[in-house]
PDB file of N, CA and C in Angstrom:
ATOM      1  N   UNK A   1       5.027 -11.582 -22.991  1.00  0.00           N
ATOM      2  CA  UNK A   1       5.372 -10.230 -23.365  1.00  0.00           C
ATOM      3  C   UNK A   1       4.404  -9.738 -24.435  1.00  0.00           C
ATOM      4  N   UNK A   2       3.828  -8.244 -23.990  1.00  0.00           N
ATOM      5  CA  UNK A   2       2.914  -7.776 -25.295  1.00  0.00           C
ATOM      6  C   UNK A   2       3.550  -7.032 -26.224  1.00  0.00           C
ATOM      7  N   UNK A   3       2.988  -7.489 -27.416  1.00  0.00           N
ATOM      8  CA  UNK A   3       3.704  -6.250 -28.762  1.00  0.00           C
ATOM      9  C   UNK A   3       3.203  -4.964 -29.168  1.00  0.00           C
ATOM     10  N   UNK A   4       2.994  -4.062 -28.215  1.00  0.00           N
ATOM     11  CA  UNK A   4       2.520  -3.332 -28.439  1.00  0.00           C
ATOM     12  C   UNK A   4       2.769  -2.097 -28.168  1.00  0.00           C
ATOM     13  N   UNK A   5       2.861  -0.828 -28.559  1.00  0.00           N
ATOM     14  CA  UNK A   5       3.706   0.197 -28.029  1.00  0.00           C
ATOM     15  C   UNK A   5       3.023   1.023 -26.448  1.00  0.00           C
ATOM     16  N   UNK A   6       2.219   0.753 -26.034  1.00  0.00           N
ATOM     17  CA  UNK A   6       1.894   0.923 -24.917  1.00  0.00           C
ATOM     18  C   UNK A   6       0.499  -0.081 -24.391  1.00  0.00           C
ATOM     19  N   UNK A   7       0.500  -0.403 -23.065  1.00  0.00           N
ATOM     20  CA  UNK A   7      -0.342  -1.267 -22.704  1.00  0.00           C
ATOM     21  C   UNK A   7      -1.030  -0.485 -21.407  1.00  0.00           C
ATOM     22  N   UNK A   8      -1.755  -1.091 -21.081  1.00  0.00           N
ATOM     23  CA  UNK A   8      -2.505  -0.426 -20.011  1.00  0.00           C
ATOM     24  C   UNK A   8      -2.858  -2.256 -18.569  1.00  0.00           C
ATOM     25  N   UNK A   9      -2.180  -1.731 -17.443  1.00  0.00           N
ATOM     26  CA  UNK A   9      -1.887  -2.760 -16.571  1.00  0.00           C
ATOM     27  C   UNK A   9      -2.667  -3.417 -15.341  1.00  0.00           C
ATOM     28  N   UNK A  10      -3.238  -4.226 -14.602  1.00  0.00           N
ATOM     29  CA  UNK A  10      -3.763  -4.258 -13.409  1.00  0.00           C
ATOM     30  C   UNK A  10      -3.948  -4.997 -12.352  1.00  0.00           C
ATOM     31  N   UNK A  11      -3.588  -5.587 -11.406  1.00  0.00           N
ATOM     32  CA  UNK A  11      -3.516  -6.577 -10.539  1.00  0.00           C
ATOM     33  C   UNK A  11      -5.267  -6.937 -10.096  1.00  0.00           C
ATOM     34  N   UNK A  12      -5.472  -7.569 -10.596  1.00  0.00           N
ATOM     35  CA  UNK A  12      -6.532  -8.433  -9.834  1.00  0.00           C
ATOM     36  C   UNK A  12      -6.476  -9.352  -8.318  1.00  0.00           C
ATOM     37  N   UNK A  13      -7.291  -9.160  -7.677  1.00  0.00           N
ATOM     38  CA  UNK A  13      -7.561  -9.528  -6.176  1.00  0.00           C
ATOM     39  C   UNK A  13      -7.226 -11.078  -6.308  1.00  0.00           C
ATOM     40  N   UNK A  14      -5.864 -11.924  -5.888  1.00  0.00           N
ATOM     41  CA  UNK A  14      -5.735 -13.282  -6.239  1.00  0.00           C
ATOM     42  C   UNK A  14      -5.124 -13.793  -7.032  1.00  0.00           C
ATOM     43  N   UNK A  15      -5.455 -13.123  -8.820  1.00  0.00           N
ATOM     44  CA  UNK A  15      -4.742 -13.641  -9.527  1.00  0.00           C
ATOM     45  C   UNK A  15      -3.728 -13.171 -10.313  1.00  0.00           C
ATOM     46  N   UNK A  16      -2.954 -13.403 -11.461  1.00  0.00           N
ATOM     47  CA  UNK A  16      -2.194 -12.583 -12.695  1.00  0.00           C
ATOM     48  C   UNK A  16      -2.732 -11.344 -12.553  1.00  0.00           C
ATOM     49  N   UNK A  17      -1.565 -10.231 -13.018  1.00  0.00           N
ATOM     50  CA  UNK A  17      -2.205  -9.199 -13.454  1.00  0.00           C
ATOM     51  C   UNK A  17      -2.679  -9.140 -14.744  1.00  0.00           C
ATOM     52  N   UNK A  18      -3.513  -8.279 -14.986  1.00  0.00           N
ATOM     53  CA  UNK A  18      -4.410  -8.002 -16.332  1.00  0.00           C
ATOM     54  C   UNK A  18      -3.965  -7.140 -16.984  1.00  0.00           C
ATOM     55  N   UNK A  19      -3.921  -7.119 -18.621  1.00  0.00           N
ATOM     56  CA  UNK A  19      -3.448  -6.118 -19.373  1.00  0.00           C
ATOM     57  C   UNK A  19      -4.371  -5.756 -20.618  1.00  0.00           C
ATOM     58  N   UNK A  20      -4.167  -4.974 -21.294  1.00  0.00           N
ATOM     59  CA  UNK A  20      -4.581  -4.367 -22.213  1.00  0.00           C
ATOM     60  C   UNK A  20      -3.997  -3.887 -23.099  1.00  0.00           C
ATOM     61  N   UNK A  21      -3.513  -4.285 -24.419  1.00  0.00           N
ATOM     62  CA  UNK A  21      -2.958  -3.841 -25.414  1.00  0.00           C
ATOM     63  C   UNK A  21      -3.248  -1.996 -26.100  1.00  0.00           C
ATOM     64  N   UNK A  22      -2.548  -1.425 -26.489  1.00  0.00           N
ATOM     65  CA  UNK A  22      -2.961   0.026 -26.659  1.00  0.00           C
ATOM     66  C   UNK A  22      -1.761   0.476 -27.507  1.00  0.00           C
ATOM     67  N   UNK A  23      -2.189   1.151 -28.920  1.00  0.00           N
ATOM     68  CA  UNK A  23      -1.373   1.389 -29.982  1.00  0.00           C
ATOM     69  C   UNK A  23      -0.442   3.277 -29.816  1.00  0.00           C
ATOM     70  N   UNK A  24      -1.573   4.049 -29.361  1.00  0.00           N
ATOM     71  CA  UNK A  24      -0.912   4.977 -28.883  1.00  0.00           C
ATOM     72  C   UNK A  24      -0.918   5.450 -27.443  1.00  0.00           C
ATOM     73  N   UNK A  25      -0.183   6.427 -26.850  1.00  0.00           N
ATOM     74  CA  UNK A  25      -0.107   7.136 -25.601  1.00  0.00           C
ATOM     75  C   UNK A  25      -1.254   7.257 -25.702  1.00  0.00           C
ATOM     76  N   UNK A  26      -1.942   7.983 -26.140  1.00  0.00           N
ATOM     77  CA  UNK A  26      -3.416   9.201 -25.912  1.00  0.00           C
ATOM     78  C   UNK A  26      -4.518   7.967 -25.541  1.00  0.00           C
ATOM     79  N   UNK A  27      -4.712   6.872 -26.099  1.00  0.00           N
ATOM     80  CA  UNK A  27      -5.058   5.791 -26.314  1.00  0.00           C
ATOM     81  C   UNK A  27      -5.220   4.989 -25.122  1.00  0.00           C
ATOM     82  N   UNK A  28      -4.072   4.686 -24.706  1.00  0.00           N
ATOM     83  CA  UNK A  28      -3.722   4.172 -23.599  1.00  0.00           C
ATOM     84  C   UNK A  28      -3.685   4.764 -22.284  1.00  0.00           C
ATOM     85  N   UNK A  29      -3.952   6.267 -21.922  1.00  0.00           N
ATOM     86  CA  UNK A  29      -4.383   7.076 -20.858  1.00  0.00           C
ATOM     87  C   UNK A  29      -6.188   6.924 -21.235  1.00  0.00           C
ATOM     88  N   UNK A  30      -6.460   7.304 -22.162  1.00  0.00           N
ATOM     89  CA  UNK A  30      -7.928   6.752 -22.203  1.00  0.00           C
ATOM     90  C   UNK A  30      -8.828   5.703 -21.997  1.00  0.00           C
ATOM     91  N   UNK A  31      -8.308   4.987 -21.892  1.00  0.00           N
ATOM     92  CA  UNK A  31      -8.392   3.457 -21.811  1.00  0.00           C
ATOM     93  C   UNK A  31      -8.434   3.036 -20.079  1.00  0.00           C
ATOM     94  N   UNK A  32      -7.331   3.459 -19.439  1.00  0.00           N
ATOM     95  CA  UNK A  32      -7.124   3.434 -17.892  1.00  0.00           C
ATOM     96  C   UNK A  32      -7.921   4.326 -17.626  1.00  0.00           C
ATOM     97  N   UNK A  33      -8.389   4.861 -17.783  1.00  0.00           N
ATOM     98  CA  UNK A  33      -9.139   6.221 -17.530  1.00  0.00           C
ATOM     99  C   UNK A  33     -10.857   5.998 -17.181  1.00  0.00           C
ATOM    100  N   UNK A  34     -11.216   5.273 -18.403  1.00  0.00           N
ATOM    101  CA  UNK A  34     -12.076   4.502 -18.997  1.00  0.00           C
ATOM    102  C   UNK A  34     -12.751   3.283 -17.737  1.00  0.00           C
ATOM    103  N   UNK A  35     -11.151   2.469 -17.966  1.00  0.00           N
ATOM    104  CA  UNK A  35     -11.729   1.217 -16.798  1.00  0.00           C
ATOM    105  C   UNK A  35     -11.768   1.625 -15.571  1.00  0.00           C
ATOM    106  N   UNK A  36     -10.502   2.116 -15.370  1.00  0.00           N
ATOM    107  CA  UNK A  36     -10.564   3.166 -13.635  1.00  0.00           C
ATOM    108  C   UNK A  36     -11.930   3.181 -13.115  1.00  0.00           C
ATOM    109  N   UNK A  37     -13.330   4.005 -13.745  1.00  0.00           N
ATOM    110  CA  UNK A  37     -14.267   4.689 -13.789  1.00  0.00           C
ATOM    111  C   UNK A  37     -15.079   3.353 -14.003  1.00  0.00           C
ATOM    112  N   UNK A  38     -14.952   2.472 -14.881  1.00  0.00           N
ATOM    113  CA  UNK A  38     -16.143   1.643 -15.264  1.00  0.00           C
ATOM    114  C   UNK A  38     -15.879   0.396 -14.264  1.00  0.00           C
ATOM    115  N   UNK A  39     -14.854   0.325 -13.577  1.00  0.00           N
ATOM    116  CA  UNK A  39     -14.649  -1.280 -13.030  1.00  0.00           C
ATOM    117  C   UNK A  39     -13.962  -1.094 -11.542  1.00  0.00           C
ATOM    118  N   UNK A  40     -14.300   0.075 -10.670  1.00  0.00           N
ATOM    119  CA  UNK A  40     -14.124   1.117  -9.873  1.00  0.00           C
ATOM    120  C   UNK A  40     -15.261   0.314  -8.791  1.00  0.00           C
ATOM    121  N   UNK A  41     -16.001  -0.264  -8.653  1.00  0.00           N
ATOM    122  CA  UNK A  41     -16.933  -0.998  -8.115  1.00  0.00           C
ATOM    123  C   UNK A  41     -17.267  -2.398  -8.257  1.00  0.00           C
ATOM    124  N   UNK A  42     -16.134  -2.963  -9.148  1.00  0.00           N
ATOM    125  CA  UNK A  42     -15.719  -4.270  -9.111  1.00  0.00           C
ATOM    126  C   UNK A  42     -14.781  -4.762  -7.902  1.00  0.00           C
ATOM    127  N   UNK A  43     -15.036  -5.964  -7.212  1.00  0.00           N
ATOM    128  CA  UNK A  43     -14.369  -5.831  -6.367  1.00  0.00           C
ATOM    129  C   UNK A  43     -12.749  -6.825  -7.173  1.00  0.00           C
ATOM    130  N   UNK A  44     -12.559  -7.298  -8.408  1.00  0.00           N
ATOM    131  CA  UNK A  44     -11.424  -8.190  -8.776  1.00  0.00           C
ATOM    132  C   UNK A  44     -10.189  -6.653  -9.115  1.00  0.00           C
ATOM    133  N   UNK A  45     -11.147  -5.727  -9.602  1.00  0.00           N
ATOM    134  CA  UNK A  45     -10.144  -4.751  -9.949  1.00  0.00           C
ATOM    135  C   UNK A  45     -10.254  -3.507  -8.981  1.00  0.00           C
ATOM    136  N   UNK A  46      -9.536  -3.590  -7.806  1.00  0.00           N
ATOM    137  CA  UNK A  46      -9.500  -2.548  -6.565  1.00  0.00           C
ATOM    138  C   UNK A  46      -8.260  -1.499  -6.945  1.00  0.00           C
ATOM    139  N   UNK A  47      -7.021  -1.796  -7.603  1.00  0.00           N
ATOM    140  CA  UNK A  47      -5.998  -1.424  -7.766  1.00  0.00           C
ATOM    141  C   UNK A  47      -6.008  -0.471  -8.924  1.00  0.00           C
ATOM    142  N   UNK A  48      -5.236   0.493  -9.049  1.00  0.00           N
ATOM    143  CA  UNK A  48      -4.711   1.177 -10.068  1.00  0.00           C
ATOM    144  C   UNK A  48      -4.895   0.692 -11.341  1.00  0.00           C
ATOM    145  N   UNK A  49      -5.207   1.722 -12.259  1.00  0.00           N
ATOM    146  CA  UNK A  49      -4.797   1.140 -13.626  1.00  0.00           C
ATOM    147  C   UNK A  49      -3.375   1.355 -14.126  1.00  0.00           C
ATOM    148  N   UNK A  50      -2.719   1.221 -14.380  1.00  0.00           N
ATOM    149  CA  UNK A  50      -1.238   1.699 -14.962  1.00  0.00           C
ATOM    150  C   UNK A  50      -0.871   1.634 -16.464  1.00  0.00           C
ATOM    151  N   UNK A  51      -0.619   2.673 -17.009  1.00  0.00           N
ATOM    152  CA  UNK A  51       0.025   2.925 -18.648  1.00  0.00           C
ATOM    153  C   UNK A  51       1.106   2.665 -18.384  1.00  0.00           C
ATOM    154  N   UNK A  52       1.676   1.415 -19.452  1.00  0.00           N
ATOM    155  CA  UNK A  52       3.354   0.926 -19.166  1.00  0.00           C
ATOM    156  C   UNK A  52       3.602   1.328 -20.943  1.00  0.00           C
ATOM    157  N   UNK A  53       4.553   1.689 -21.055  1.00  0.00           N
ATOM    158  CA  UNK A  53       5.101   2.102 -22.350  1.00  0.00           C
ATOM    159  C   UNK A  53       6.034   0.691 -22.738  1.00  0.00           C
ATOM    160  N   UNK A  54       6.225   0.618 -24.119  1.00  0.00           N
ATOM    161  CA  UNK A  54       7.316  -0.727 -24.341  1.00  0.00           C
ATOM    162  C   UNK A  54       8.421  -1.086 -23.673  1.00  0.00           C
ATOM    163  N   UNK A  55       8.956   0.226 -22.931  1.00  0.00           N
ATOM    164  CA  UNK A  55      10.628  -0.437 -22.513  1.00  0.00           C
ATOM    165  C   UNK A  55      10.132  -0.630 -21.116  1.00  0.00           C
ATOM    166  N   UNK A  56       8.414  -0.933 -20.484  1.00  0.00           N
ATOM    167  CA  UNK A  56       8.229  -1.136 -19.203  1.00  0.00           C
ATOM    168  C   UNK A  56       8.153   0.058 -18.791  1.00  0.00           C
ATOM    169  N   UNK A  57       8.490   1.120 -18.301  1.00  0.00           N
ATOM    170  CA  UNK A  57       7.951   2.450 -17.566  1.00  0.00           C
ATOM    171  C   UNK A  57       6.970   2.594 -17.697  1.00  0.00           C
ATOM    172  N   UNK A  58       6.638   3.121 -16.615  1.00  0.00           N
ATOM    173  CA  UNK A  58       5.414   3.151 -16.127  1.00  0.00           C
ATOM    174  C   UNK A  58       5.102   4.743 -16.545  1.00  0.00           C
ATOM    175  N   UNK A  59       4.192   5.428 -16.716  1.00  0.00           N
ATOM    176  CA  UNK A  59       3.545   6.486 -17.488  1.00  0.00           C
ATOM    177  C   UNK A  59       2.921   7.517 -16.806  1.00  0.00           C
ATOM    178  N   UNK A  60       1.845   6.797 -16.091  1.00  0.00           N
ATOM    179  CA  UNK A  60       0.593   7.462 -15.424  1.00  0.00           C
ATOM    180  C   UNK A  60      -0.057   6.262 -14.917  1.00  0.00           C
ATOM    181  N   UNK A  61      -0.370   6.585 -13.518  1.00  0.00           N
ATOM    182  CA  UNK A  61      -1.977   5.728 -13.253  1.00  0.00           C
ATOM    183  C   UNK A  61      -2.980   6.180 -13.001  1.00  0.00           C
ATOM    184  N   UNK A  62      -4.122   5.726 -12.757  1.00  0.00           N
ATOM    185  CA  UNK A  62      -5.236   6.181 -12.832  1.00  0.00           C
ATOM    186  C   UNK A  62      -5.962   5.025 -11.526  1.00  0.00           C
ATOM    187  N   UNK A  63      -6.784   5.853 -11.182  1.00  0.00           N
ATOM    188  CA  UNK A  63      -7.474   5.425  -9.827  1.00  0.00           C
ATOM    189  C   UNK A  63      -9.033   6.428  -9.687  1.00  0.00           C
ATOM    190  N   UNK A  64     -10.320   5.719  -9.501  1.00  0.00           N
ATOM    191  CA  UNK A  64     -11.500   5.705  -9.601  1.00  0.00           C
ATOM    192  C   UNK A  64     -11.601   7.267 -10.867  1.00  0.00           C
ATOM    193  N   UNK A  65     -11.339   6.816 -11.776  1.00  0.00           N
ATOM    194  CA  UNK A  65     -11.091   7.993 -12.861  1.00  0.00           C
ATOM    195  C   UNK A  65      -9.848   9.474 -12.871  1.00  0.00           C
ATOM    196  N   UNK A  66      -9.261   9.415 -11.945  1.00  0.00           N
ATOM    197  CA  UNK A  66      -8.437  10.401 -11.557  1.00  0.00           C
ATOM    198  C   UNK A  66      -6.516   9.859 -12.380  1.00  0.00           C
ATOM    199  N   UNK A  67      -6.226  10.868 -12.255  1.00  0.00           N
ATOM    200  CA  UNK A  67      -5.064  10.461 -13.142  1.00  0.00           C
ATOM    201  C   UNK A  67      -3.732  10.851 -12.086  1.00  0.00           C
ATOM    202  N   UNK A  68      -2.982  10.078 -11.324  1.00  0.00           N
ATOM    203  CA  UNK A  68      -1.379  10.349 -10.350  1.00  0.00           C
ATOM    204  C   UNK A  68      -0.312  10.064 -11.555  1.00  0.00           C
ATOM    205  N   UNK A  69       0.755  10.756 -10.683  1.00  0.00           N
ATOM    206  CA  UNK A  69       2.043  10.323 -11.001  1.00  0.00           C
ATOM    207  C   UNK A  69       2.287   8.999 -10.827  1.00  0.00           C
ATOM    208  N   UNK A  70       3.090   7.997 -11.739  1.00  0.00           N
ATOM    209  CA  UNK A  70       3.518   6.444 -11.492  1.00  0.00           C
ATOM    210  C   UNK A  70       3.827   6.188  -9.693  1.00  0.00           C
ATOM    211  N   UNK A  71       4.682   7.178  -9.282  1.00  0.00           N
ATOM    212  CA  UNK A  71       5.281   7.765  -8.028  1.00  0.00           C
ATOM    213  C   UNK A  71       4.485   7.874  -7.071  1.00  0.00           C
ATOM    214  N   UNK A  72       2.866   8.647  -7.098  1.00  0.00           N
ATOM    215  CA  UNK A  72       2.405   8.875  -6.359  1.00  0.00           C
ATOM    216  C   UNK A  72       1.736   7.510  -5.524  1.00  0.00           C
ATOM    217  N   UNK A  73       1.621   8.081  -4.579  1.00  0.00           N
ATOM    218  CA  UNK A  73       0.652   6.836  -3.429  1.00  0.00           C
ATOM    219  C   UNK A  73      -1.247   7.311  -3.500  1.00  0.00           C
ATOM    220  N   UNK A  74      -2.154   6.158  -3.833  1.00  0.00           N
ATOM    221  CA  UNK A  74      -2.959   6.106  -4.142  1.00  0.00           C
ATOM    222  C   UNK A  74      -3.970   5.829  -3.016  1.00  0.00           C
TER     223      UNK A  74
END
């Protein structure tokens, strides 16, 4: 479990998912935003980025820099 008030989330091709610690909201959409765009041509990170807030909800994701609803299909 991370201590942190929002994290930023991601399934890798195979293994654990990957996370990222992130102190605020604004922070943590920047961040997914960020990797979305920079690791978008990696083939370990194909999937969504996802902003999870502390109680687990999910926020926003982000996909090759673009920002959906948690809800939406990617």
């Amino acid at each position: 479990m991370m201590l942190s008030a929002y994290y930023v989330e991601t399934s890798t091709t195979g293994f654990a998912p990957a996370a990222w610690a992130a102190t605020t909201r604004k922070y943590a959409f920047d961040l997914a935003k960020a990797l979305s765009i920079q690791l978008e041509k990696d083939r370990r990170y194909p999937n969504a980025f996802w902003v999870i807030d502390s109680r687990g909800r999910a926020l926003a994701k982000w996909h090759k820099g673009k920002k959906y609803e948690p809800d939406a299909t990617v």
